[in-house]
Protein backbone atom coordinates (compact mmCIF):
# COMPACT_ATOMS: atom_id res chain seq x y z
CA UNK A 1 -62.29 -44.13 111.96
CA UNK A 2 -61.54 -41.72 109.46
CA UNK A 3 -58.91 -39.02 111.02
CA UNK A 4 -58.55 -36.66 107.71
CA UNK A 5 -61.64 -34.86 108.79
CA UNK A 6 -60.32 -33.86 112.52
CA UNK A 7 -56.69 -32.80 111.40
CA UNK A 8 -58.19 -30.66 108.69
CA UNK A 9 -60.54 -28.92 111.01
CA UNK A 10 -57.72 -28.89 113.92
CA UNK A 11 -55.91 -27.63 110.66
CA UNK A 12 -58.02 -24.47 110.01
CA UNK A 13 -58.59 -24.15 113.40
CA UNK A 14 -55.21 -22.93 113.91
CA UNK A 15 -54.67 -20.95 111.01
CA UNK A 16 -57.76 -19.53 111.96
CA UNK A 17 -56.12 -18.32 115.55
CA UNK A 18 -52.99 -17.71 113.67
CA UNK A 19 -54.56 -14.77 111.43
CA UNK A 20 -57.18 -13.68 114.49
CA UNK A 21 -53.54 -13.45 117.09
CA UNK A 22 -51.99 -11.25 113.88
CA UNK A 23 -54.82 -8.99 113.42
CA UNK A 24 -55.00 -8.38 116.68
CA UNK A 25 -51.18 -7.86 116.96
CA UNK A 26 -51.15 -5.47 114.14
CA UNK A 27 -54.68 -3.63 115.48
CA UNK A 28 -52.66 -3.04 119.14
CA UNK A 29 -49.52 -2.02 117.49
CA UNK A 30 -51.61 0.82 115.28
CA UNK A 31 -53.04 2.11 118.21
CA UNK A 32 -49.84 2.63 120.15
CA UNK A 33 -47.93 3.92 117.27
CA UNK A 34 -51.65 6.47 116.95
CA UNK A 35 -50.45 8.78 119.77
CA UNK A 36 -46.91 9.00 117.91
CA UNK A 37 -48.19 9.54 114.72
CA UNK A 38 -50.95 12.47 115.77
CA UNK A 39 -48.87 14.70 117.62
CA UNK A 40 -44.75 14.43 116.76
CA UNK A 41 -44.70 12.38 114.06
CA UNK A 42 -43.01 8.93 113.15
CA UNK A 43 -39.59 10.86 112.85
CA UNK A 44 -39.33 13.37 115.44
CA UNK A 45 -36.70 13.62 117.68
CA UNK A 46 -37.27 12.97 121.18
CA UNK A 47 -36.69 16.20 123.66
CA UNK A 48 -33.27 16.24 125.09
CA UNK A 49 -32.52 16.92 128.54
CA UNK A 50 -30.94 20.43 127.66
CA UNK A 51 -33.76 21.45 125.95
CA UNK A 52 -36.16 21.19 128.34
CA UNK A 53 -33.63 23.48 130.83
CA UNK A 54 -33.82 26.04 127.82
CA UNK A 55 -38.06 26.56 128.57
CA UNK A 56 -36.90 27.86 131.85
CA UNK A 57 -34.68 30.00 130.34
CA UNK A 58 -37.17 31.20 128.03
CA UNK A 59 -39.40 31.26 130.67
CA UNK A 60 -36.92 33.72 132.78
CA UNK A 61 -36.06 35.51 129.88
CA UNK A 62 -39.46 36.64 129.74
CA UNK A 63 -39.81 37.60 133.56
CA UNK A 64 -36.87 39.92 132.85
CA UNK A 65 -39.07 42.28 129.92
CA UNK A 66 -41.62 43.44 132.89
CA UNK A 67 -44.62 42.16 130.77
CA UNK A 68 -46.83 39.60 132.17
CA UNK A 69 -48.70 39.00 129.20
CA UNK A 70 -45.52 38.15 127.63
CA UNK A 71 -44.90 35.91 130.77
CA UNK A 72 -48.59 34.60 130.18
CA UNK A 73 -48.14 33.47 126.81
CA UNK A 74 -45.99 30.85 127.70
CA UNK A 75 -48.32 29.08 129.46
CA UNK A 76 -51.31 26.86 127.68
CA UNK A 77 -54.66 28.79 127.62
CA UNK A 78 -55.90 25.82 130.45
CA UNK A 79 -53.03 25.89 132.26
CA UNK A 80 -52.61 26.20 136.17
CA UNK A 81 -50.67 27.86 138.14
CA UNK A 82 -49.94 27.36 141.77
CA UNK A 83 -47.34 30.41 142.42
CA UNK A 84 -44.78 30.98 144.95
CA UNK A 85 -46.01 34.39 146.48
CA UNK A 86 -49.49 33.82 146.17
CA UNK A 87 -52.36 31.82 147.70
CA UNK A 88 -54.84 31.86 145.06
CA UNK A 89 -54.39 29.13 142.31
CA UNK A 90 -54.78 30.62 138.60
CA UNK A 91 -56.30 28.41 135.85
CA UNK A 92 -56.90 30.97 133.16
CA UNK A 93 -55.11 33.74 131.18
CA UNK A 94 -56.64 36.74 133.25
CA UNK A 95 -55.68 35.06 136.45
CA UNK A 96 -51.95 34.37 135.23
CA UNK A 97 -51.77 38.05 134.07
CA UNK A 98 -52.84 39.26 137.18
CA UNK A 99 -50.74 36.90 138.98
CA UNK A 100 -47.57 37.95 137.38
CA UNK A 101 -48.88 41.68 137.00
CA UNK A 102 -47.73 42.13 140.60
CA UNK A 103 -44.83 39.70 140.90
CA UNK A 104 -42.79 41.17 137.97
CA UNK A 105 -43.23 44.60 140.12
CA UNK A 106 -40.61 42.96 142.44
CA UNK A 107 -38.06 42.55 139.29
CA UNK A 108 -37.52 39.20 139.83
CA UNK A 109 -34.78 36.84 138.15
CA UNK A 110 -34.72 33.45 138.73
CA UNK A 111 -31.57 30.81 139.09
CA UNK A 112 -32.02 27.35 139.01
CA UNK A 113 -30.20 25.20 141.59
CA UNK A 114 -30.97 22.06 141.20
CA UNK A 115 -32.96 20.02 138.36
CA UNK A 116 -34.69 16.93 137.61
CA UNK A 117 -36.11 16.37 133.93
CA UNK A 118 -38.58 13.79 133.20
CA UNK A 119 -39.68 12.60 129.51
CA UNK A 120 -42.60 11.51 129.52
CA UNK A 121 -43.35 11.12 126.12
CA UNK A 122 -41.94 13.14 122.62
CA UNK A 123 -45.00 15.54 123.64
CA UNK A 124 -44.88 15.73 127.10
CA UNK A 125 -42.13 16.79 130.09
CA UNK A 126 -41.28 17.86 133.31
CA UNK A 127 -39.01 19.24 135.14
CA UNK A 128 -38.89 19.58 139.21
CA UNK A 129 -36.31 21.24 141.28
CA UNK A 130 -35.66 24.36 143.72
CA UNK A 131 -34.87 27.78 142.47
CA UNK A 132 -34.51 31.03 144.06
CA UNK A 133 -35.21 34.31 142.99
CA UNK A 134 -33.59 37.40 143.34
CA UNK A 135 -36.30 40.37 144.29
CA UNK A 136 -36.15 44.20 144.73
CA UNK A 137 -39.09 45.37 146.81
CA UNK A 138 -40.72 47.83 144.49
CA UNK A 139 -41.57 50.49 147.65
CA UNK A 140 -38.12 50.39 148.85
CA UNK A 141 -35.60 49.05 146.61
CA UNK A 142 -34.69 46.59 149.59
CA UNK A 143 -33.11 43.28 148.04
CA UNK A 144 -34.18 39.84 148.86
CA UNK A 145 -34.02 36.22 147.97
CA UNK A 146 -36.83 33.74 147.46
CA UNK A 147 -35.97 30.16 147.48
CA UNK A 148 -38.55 27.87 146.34
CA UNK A 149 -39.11 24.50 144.87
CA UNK A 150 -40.70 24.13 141.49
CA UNK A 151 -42.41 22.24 139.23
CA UNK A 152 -43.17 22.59 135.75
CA UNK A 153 -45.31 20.36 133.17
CA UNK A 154 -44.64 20.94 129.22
CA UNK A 155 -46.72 19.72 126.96
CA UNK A 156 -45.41 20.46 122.55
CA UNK A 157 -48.37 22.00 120.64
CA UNK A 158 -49.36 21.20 117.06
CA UNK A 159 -47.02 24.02 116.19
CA UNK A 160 -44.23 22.53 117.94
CA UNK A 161 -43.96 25.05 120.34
CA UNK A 162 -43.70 23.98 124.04
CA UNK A 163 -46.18 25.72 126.97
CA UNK A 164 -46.16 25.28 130.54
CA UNK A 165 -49.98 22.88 131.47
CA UNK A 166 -48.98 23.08 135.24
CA UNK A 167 -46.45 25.22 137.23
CA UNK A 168 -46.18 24.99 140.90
CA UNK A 169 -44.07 26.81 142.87
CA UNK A 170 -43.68 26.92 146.54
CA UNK A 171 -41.38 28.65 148.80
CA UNK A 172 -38.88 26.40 151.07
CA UNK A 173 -40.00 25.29 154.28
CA UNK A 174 -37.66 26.91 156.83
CA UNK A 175 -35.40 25.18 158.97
């Protein structure tokens, strides 16, 4: 029995596998690196910790001018919003407007108290704690504090600019 026949097919058999398992390899490594290459680019720093606290400040920053649409244009033009003083959930620009339209009346400024920052990707973050506001009632000047827990979702835009996709914010439960 001749056995030159079977090791050469056995032969190309496996070099056959051996290019299919490398194609496939280099096709599944060119669609992970896709997402990378698309949005931040192959040498983009990932988002520190620090600047991801910085969109609230930004985000607080503009609470203090007394503009909502300033407010507004922080957040993406799909974004939704789930507010602390509020029962009506906003998913548009004219409902975030009109949302903050009335809160900013109360001169809020927020503090945070306590953090947590999750990267989820070069592209994407969030960041979950429990602020408080400070509020002036607009009628009678009386003071108050809101404390409330937060979340916000970030997502970087083509132009590199970050916008809040999601914000929820709910007061504390008491007790």
């Amino acid at each position: 029995m001749n056995r030159r026949p079977a090791r050469r097919r056995i032969a190309v058999a496996a070099i056959a596998t051996a290019v299919l398992a490398a194609g496939t390899f280099a096709l599944g490594a060119g669609v992970a690196g896709a997402d990378a290459g698309n949005k931040g680019g192959k040498h983009a720093k990932p988002v520190t910790k620090t600047q991801v606290l910085g969109l609230f400040d930004q985000w607080n920053a503009a609470l203090q001018t007394g503009d909502p649409k300033k407010v507004a244009d922080l957040y993406a033009k799909d974004a939704v919003l789930l507010p602390t003083v509020s029962n009506q959930v906003r998913t548009d620009r004219a409902g975030i407007v009109d949302y903050f339209e009335h809160f900013l009346q109360n001169k809020p400024k927020g503090t945070k108290i306590e953090s947590v920052v999750n990267v989820l990707d070069r592209d994407t973050v969030i960041d979950t704690g429990v602020y408080e506001f400070a509020l002036t009632d607009h009628d009678t000047g009386e003071k108050s504090t809101v404390k409330a827990r937060y979340t916000y979702a970030y997502e970087k835009q083509p132009n590199g600019k970050w916008l809040i996709v999601n914000h929820h914010s709910s007061k504390m439960p008491q007790g």
